[in-house]
C-alpha atoms as a PDB file:
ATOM      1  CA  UNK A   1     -32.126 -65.835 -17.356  1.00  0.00           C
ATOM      2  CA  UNK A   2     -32.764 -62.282 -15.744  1.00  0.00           C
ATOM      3  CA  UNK A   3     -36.012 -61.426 -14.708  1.00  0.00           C
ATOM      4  CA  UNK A   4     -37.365 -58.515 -17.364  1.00  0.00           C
ATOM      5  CA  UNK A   5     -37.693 -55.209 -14.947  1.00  0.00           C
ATOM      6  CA  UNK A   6     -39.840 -51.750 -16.016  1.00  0.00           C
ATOM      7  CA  UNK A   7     -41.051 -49.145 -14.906  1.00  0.00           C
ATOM      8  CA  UNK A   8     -41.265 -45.184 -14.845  1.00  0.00           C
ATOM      9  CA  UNK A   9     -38.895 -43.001 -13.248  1.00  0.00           C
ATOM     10  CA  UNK A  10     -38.849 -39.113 -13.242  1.00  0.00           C
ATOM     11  CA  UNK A  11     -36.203 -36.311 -13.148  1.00  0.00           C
ATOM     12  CA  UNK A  12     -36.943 -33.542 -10.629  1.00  0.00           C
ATOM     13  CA  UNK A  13     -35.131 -30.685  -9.917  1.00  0.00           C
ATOM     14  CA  UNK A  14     -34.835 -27.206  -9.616  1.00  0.00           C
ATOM     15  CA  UNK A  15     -35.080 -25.122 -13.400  1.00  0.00           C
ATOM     16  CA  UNK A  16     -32.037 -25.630 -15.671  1.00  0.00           C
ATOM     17  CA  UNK A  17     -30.477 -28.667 -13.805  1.00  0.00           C
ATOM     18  CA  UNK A  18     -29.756 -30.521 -17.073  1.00  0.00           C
ATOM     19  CA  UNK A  19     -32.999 -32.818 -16.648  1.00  0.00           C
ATOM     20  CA  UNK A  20     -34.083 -32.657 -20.419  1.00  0.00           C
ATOM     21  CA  UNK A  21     -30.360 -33.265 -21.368  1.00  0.00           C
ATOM     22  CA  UNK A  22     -30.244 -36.503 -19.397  1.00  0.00           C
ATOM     23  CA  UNK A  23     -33.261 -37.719 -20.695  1.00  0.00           C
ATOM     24  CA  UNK A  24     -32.502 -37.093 -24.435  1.00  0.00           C
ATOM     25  CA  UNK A  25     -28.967 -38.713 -23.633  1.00  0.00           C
ATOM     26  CA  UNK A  26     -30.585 -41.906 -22.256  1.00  0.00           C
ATOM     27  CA  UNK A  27     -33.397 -42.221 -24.817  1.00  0.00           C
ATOM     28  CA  UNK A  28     -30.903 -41.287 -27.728  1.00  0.00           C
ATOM     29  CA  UNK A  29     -32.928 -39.159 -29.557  1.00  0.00           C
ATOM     30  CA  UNK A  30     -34.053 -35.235 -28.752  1.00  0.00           C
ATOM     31  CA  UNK A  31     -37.296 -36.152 -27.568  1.00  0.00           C
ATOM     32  CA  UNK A  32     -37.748 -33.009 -24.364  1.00  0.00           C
ATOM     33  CA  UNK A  33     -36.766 -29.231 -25.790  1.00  0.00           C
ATOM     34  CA  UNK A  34     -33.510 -27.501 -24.050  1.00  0.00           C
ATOM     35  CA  UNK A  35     -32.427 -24.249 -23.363  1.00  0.00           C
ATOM     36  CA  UNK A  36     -30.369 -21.917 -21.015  1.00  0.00           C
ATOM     37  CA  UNK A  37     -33.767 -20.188 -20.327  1.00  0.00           C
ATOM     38  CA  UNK A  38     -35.310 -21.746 -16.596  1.00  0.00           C
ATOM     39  CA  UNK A  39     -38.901 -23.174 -16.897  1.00  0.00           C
ATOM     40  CA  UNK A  40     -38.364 -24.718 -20.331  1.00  0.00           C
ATOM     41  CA  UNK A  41     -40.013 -27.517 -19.601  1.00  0.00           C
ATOM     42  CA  UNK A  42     -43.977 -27.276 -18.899  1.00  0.00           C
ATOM     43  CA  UNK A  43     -45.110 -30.929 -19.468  1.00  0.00           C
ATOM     44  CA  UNK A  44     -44.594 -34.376 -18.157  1.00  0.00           C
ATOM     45  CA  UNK A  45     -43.114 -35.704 -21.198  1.00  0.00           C
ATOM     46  CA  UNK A  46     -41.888 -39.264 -21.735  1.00  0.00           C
ATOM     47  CA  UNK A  47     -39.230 -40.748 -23.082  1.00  0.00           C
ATOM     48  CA  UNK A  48     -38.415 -44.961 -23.394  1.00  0.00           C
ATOM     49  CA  UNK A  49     -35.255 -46.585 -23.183  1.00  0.00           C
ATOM     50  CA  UNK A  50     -35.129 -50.370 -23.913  1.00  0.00           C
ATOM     51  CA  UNK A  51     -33.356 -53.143 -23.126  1.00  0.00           C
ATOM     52  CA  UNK A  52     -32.985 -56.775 -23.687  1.00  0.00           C
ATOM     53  CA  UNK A  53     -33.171 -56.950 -19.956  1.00  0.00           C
ATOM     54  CA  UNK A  54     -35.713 -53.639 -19.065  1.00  0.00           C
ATOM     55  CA  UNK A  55     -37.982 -50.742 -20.318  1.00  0.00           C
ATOM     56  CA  UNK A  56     -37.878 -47.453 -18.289  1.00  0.00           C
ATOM     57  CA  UNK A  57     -40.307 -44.682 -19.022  1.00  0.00           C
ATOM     58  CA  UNK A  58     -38.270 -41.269 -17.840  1.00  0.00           C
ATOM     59  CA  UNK A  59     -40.544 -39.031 -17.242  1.00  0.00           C
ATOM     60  CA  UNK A  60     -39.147 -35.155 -17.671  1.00  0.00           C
ATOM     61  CA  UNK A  61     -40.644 -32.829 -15.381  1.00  0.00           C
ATOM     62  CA  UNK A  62     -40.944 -29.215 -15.103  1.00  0.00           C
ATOM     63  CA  UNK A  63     -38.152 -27.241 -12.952  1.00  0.00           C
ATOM     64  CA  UNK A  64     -39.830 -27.300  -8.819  1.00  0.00           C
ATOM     65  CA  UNK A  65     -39.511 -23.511  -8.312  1.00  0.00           C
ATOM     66  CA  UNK A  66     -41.574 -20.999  -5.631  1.00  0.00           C
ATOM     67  CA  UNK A  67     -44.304 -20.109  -8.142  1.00  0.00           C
ATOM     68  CA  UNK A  68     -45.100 -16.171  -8.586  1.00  0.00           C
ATOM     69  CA  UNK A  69     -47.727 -17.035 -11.285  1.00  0.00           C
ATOM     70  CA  UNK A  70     -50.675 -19.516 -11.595  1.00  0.00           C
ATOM     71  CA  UNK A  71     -49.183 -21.449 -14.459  1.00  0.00           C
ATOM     72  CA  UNK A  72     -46.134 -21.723 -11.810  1.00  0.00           C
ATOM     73  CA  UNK A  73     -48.306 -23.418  -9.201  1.00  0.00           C
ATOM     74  CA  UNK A  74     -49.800 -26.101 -12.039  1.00  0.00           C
ATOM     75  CA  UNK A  75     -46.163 -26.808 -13.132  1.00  0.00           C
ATOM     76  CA  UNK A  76     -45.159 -27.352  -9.476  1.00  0.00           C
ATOM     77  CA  UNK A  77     -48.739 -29.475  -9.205  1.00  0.00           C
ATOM     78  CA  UNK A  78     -47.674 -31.720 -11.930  1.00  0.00           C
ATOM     79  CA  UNK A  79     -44.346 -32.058 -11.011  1.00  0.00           C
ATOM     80  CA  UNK A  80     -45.694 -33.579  -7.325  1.00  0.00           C
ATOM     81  CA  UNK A  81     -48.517 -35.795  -9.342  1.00  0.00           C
ATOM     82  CA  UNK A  82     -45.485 -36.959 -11.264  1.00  0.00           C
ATOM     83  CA  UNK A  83     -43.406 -37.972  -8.847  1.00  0.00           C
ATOM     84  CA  UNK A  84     -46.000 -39.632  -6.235  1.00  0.00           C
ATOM     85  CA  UNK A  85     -46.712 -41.860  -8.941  1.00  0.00           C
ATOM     86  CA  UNK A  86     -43.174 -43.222 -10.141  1.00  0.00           C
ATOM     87  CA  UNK A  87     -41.397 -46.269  -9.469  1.00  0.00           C
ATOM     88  CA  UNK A  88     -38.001 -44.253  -8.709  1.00  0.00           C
ATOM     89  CA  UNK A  89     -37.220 -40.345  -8.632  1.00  0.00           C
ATOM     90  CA  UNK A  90     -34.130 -38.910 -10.012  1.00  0.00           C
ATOM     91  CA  UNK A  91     -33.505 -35.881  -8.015  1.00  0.00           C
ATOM     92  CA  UNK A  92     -30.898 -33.780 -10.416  1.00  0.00           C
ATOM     93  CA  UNK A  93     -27.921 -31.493  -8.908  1.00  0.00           C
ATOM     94  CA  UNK A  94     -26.110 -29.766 -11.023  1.00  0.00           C
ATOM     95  CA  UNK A  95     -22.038 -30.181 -10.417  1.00  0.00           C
ATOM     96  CA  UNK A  96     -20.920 -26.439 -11.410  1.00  0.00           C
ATOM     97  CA  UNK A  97     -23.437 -24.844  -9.052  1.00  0.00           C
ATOM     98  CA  UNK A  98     -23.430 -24.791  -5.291  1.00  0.00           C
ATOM     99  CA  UNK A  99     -26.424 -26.082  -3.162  1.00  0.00           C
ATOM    100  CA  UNK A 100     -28.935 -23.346  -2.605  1.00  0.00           C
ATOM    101  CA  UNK A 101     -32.590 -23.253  -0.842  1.00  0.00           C
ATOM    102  CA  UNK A 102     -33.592 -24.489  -3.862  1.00  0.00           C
ATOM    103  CA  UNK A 103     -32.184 -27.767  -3.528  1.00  0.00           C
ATOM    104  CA  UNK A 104     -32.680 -28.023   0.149  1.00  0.00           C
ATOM    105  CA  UNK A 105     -36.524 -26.820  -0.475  1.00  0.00           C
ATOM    106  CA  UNK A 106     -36.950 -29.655  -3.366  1.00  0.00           C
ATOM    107  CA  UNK A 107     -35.288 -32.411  -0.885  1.00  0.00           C
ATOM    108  CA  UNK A 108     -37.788 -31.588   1.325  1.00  0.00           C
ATOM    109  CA  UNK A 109     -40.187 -31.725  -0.862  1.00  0.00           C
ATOM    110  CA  UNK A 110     -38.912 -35.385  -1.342  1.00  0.00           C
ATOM    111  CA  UNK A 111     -38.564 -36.710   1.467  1.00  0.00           C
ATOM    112  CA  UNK A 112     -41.957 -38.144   2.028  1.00  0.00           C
ATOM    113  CA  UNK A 113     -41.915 -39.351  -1.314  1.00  0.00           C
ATOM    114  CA  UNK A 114     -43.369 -43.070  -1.264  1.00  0.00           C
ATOM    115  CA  UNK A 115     -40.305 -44.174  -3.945  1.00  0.00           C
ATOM    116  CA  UNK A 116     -36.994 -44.316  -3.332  1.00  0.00           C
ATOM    117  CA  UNK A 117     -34.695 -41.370  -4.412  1.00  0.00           C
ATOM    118  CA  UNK A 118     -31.218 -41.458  -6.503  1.00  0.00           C
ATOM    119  CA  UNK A 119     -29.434 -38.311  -6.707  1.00  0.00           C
ATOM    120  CA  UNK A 120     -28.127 -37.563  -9.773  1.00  0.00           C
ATOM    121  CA  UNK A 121     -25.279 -35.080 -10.021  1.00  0.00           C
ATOM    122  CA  UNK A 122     -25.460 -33.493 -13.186  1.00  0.00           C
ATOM    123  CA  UNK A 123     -22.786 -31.841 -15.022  1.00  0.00           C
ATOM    124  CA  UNK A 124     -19.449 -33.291 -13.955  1.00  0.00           C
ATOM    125  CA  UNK A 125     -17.527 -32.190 -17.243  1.00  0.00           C
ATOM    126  CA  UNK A 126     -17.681 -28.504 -16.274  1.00  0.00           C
ATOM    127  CA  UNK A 127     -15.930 -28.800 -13.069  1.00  0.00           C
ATOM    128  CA  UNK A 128     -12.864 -29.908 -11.642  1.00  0.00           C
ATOM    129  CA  UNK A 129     -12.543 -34.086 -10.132  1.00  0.00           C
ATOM    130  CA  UNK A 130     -12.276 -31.731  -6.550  1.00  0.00           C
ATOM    131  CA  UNK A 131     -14.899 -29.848  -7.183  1.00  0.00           C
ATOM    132  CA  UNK A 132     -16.998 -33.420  -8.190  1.00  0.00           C
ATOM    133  CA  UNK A 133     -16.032 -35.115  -4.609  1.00  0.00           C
ATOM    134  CA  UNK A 134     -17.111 -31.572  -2.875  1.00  0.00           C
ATOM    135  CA  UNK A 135     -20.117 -31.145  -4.784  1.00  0.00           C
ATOM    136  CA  UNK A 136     -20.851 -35.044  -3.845  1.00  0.00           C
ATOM    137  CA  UNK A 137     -20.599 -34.731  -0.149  1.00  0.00           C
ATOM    138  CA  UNK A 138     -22.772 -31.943   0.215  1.00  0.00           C
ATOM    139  CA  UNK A 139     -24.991 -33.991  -1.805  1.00  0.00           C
ATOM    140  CA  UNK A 140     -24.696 -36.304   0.620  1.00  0.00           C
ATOM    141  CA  UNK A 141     -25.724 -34.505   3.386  1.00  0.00           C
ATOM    142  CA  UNK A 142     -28.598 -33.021   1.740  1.00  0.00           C
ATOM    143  CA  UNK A 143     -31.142 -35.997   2.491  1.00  0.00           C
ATOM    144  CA  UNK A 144     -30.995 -40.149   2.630  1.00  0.00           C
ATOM    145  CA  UNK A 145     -30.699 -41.352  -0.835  1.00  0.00           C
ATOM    146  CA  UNK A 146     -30.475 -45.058  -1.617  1.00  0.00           C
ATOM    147  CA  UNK A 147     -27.624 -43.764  -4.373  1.00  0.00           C
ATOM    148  CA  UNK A 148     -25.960 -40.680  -5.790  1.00  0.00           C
ATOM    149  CA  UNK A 149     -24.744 -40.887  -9.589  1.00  0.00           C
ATOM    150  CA  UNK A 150     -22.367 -38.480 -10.963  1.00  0.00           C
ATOM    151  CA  UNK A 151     -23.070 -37.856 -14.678  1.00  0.00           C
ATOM    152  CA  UNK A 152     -22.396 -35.904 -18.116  1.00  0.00           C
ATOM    153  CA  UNK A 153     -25.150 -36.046 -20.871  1.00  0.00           C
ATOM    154  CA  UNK A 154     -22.932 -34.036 -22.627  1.00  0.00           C
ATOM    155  CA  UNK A 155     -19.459 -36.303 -22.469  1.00  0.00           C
ATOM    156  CA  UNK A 156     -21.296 -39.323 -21.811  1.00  0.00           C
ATOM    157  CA  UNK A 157     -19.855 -39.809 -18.551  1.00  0.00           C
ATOM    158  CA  UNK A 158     -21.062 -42.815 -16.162  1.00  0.00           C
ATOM    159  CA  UNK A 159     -24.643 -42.770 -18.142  1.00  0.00           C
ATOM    160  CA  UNK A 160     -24.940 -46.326 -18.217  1.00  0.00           C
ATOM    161  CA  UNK A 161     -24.108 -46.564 -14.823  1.00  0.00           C
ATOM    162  CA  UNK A 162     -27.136 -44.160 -14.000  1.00  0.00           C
ATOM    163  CA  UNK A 163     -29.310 -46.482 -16.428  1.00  0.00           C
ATOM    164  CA  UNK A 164     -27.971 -50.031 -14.255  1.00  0.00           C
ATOM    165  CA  UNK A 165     -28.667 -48.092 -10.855  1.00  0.00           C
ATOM    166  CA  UNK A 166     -32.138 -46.786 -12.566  1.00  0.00           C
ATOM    167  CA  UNK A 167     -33.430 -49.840 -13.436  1.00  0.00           C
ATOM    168  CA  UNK A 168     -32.217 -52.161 -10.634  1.00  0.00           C
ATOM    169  CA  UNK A 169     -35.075 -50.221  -8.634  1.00  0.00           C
ATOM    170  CA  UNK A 170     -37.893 -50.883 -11.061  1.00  0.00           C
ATOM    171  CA  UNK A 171     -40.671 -53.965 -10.393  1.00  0.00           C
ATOM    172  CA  UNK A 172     -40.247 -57.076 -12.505  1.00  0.00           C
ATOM    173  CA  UNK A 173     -42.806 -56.814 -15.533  1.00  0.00           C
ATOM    174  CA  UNK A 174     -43.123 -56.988 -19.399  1.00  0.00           C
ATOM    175  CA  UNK A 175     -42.478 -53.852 -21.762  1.00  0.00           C
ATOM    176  CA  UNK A 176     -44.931 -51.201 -21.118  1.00  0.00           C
ATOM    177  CA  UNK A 177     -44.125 -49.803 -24.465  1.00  0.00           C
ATOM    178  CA  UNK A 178     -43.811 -51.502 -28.327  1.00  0.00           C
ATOM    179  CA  UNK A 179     -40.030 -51.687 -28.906  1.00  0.00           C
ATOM    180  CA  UNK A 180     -38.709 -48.574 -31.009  1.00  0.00           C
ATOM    181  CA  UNK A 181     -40.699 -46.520 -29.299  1.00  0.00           C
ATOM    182  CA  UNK A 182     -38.856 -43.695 -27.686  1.00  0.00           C
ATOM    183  CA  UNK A 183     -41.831 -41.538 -26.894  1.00  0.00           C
ATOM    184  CA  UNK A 184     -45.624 -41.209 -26.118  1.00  0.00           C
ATOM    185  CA  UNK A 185     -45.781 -37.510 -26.644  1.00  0.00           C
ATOM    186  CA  UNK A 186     -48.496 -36.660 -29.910  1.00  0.00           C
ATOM    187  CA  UNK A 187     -46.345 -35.108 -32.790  1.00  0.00           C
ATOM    188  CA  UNK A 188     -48.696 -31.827 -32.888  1.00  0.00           C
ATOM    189  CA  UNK A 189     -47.227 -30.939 -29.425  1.00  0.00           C
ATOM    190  CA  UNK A 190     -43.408 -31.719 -30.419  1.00  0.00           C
ATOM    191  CA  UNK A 191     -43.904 -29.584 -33.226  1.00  0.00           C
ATOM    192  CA  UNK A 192     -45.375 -26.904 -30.749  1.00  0.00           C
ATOM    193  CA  UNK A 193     -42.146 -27.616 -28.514  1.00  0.00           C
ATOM    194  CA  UNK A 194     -39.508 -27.067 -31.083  1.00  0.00           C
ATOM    195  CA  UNK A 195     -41.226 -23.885 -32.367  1.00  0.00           C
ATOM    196  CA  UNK A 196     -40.883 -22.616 -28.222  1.00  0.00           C
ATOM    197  CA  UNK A 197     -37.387 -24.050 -28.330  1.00  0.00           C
ATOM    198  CA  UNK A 198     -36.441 -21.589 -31.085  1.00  0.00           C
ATOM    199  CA  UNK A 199     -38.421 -18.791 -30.059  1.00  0.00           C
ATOM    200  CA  UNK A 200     -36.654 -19.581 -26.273  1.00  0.00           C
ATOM    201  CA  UNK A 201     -33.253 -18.361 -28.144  1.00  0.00           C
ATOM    202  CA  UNK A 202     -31.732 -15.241 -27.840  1.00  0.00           C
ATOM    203  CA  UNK A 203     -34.548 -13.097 -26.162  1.00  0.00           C
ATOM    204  CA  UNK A 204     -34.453 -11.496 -23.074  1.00  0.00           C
ATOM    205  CA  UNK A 205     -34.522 -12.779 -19.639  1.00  0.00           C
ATOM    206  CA  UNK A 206     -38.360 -11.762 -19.016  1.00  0.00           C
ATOM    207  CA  UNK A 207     -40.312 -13.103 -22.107  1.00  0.00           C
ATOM    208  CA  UNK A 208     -39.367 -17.002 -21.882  1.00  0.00           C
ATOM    209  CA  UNK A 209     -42.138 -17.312 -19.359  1.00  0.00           C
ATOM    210  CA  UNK A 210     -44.110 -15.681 -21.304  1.00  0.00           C
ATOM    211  CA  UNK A 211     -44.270 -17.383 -24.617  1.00  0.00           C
ATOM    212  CA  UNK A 212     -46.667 -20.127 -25.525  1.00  0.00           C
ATOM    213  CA  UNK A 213     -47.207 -22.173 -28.733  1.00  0.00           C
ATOM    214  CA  UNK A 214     -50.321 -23.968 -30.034  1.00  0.00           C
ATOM    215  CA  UNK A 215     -50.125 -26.219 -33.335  1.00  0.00           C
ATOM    216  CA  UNK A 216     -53.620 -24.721 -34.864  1.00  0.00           C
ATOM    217  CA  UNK A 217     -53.713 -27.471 -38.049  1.00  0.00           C
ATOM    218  CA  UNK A 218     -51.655 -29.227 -39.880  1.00  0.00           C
ATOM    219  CA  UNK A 219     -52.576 -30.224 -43.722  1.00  0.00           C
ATOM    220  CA  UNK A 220     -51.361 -31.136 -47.164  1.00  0.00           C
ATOM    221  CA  UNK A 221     -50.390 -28.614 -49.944  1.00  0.00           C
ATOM    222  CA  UNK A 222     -48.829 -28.051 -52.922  1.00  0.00           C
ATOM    223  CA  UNK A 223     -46.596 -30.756 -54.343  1.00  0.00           C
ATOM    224  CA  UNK A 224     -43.039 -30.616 -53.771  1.00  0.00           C
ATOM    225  CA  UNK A 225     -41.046 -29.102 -56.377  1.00  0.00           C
ATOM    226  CA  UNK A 226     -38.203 -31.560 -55.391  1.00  0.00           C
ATOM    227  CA  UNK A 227     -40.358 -34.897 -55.569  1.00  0.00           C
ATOM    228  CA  UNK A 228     -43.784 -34.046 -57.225  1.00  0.00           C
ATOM    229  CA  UNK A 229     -44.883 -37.493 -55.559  1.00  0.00           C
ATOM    230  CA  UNK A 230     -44.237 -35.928 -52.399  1.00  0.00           C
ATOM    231  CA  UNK A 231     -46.610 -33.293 -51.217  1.00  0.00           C
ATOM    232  CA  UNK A 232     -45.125 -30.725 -48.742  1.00  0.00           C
ATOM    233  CA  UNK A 233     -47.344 -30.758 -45.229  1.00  0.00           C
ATOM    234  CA  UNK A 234     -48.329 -27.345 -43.642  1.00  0.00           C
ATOM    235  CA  UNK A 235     -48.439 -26.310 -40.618  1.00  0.00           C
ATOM    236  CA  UNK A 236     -50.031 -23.711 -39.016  1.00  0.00           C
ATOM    237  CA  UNK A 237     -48.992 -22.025 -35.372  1.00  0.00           C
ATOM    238  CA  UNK A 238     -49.315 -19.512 -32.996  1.00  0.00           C
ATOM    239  CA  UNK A 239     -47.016 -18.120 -30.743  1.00  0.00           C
ATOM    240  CA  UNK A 240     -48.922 -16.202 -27.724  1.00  0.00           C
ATOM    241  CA  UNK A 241     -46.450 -13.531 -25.575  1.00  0.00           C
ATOM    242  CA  UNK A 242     -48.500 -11.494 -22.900  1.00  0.00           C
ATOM    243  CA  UNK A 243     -48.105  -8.015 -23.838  1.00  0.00           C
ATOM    244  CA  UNK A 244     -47.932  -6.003 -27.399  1.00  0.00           C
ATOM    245  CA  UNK A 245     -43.573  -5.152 -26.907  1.00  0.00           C
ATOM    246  CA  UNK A 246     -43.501  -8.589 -26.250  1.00  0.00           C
ATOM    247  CA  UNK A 247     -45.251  -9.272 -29.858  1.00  0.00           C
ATOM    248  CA  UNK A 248     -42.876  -6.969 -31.643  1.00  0.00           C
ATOM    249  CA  UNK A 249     -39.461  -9.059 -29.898  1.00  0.00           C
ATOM    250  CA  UNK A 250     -40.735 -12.259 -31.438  1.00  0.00           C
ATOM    251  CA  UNK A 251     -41.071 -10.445 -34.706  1.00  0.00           C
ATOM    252  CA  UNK A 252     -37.965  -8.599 -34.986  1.00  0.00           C
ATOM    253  CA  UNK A 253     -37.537  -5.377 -37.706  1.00  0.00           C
ATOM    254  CA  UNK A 254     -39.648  -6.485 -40.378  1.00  0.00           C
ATOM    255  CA  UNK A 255     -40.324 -10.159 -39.493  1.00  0.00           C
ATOM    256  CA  UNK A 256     -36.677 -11.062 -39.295  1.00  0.00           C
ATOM    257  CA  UNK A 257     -36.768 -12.662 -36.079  1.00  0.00           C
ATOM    258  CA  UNK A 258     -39.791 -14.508 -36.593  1.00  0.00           C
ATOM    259  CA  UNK A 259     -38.562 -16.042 -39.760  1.00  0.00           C
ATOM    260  CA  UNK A 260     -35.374 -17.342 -38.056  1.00  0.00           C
ATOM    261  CA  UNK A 261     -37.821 -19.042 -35.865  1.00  0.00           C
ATOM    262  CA  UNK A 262     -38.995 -20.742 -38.242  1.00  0.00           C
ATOM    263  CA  UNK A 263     -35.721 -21.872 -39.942  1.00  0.00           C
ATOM    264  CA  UNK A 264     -34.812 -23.056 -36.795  1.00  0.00           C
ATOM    265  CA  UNK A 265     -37.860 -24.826 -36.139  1.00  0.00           C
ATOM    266  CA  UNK A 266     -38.122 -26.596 -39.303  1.00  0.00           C
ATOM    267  CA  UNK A 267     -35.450 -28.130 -39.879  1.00  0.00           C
ATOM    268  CA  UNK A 268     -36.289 -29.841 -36.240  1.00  0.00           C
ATOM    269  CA  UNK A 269     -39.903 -30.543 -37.543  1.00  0.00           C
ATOM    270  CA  UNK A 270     -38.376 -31.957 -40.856  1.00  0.00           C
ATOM    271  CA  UNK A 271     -36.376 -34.205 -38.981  1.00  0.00           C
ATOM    272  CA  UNK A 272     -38.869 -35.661 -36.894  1.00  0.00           C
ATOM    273  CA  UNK A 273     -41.178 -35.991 -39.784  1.00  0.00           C
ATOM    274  CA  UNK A 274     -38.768 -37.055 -42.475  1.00  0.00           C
ATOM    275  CA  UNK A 275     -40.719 -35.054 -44.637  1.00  0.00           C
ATOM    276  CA  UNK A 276     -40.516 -31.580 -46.346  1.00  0.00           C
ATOM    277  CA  UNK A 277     -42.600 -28.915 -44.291  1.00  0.00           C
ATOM    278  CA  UNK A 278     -43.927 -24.954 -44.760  1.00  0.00           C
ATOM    279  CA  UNK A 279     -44.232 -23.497 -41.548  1.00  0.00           C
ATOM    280  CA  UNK A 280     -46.810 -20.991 -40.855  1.00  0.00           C
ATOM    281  CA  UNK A 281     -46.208 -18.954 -37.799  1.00  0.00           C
ATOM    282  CA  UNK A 282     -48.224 -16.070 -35.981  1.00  0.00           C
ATOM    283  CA  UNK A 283     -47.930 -14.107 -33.070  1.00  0.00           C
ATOM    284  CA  UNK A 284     -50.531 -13.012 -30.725  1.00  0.00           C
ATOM    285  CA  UNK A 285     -51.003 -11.222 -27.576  1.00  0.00           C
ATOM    286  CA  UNK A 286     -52.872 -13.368 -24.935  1.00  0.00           C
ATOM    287  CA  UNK A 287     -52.711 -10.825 -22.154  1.00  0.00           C
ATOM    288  CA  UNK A 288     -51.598 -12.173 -18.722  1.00  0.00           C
ATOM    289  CA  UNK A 289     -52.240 -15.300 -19.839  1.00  0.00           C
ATOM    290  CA  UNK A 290     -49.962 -17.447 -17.205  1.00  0.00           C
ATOM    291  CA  UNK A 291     -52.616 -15.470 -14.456  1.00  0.00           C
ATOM    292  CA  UNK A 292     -55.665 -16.775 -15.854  1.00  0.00           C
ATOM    293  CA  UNK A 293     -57.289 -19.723 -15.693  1.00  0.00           C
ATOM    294  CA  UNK A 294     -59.482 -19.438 -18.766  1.00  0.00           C
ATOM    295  CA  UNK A 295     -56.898 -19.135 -20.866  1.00  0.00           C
ATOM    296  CA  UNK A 296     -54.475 -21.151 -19.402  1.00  0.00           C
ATOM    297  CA  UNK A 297     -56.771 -24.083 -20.123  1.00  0.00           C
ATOM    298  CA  UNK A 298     -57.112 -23.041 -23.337  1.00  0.00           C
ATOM    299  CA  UNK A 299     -53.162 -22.919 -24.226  1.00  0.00           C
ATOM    300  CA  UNK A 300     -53.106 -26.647 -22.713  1.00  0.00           C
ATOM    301  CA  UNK A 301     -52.015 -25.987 -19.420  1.00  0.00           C
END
């Protein structure tokens, strides 16, 4: 019989490289927020895939970027922390975009890195099979990596070879995790996370980095009017933006925006709950908040 392998392996790479995407392919279930926005991700989260044969803990990591703020220089902090401390690193390349400085700056950043390094090439289904075998020599040439995977999330294209090559670099050992599991992350913050995702949607290029979400309480009300068994659970949240314009985008003319957010949201929430929910949402300005350490401390980061 095979020897049981696990282990924890992380996806860097620079913002919007399809890292969350992967790992919400692999673990099956929408476990890390996505959007088009860069910077979506500010937390280590986990996610669990397991096998008869294996556990691996992916750990998603925040886009490595030159920081301009001080919230960009703990993201970049964690993102190091993270990767000094896994078993294998998944460096992600997206297919439909060239390599830049970025890349070449992150690869750096890598190559010192104590575990060994698979280079994932993400995206493959928006570009053409030449544009693949281009895009994978320059890869190639970009740093020594004991393999480079060419993937889809979205058309589920050579993921469980990524998961064979993944795992066949992880230490024999038990599960790490109970099986089922598929993450670690407390529900109050992926509550917090799919508020951000919907807020992330539709506003302009600027404010992303500048909204922040903090799960205040969450408590029983009112019975359900569909199930009187059932009562519904509230939750209460604020949304923090930096600057008082920024306030009245989240809003929109006479809340309209802000109550989209909240459609959006919920039905997300209700789905990870399996439960009905009333969602209570504010906004408030947190000036500069991403410059200052007081208050980045107290929004978590």
């Amino acid at each position: 019989m095979a020897e049981h392998r696990s282990g924890f392996t992380c996806f860097v790479g620079r913002p919007n490289a399809g890292k969350s995407t992967l790992m919400n392919a692999l673990v099956g279930e929408k476990v890390a927020i996505m959007s088009s926005r860069p910077q979506t991700t500010r937390r280590a989260i986990r996610g669990i895939v397991t096998r008869d044969d294996a556990q691996l803990v992916i750990v998603d990591t925040p886009g490595l970027h030159r920081p301009r703020t001080l919230l960009g220089e703990r993201l970049n902090d964690l993102v190091r922390e993270t990767f000094a401390s896994v078993d294998v690193i998944g460096f992600c390349l997206p297919a439909d975009e060239k390599i830049g400085p970025g890349d070449q700056w992150i690869a750096r950043e890598l190559a010192d890195a104590k575990a060994p390094v698979v280079a994932i090439v993400t995206k493959v289904d928006k570009v053409s099979r030449d544009r693949v075998a281009e895009h994978l020599m320059a890869v190639s040439q970009l740093g020594e990596f004991i393999d480079i995977v060419p993937v889809s999330s979205v058309k589920d294209v050579q993921m469980d070879v990524l998961l064979d090559v993944l795992i066949s670099h992880l230490p024999v050992g038990p599960e790490l995790y109970p099986a089922g599991e598929l993450t670690d992350e407390p529900e109050d913050v992926r509550i917090a996370e799919f508020i951000r995702e919907a807020a992330l949607e539709g506003v302009r290029d600027e404010l992303p980095h500048s909204i922040a979400v903090v799960v205040e309480e969450i408590s029983e009300r009112d019975q359900d009017p569909d199930d009187p068994r059932v009562p519904i659970l509230e939750i209460q949240a604020q949304l923090y933006v930096e600057r008082d314009s920024q306030k009245g985008i989240i809003i929109g003319h006479a809340g309209s925006r802000l109550r989209d957010v909240g459609a959006t949201a919920r039905a997300d929430i209700e789905r990870l709950l399996g439960r009905r929910v009333f969602l209570d949402l504010h906004v408030k300005v947190a000036k500069d908040w991403q410059r200052d350490p007081k208050q980045l401390g107290r929004l978590g980061f």
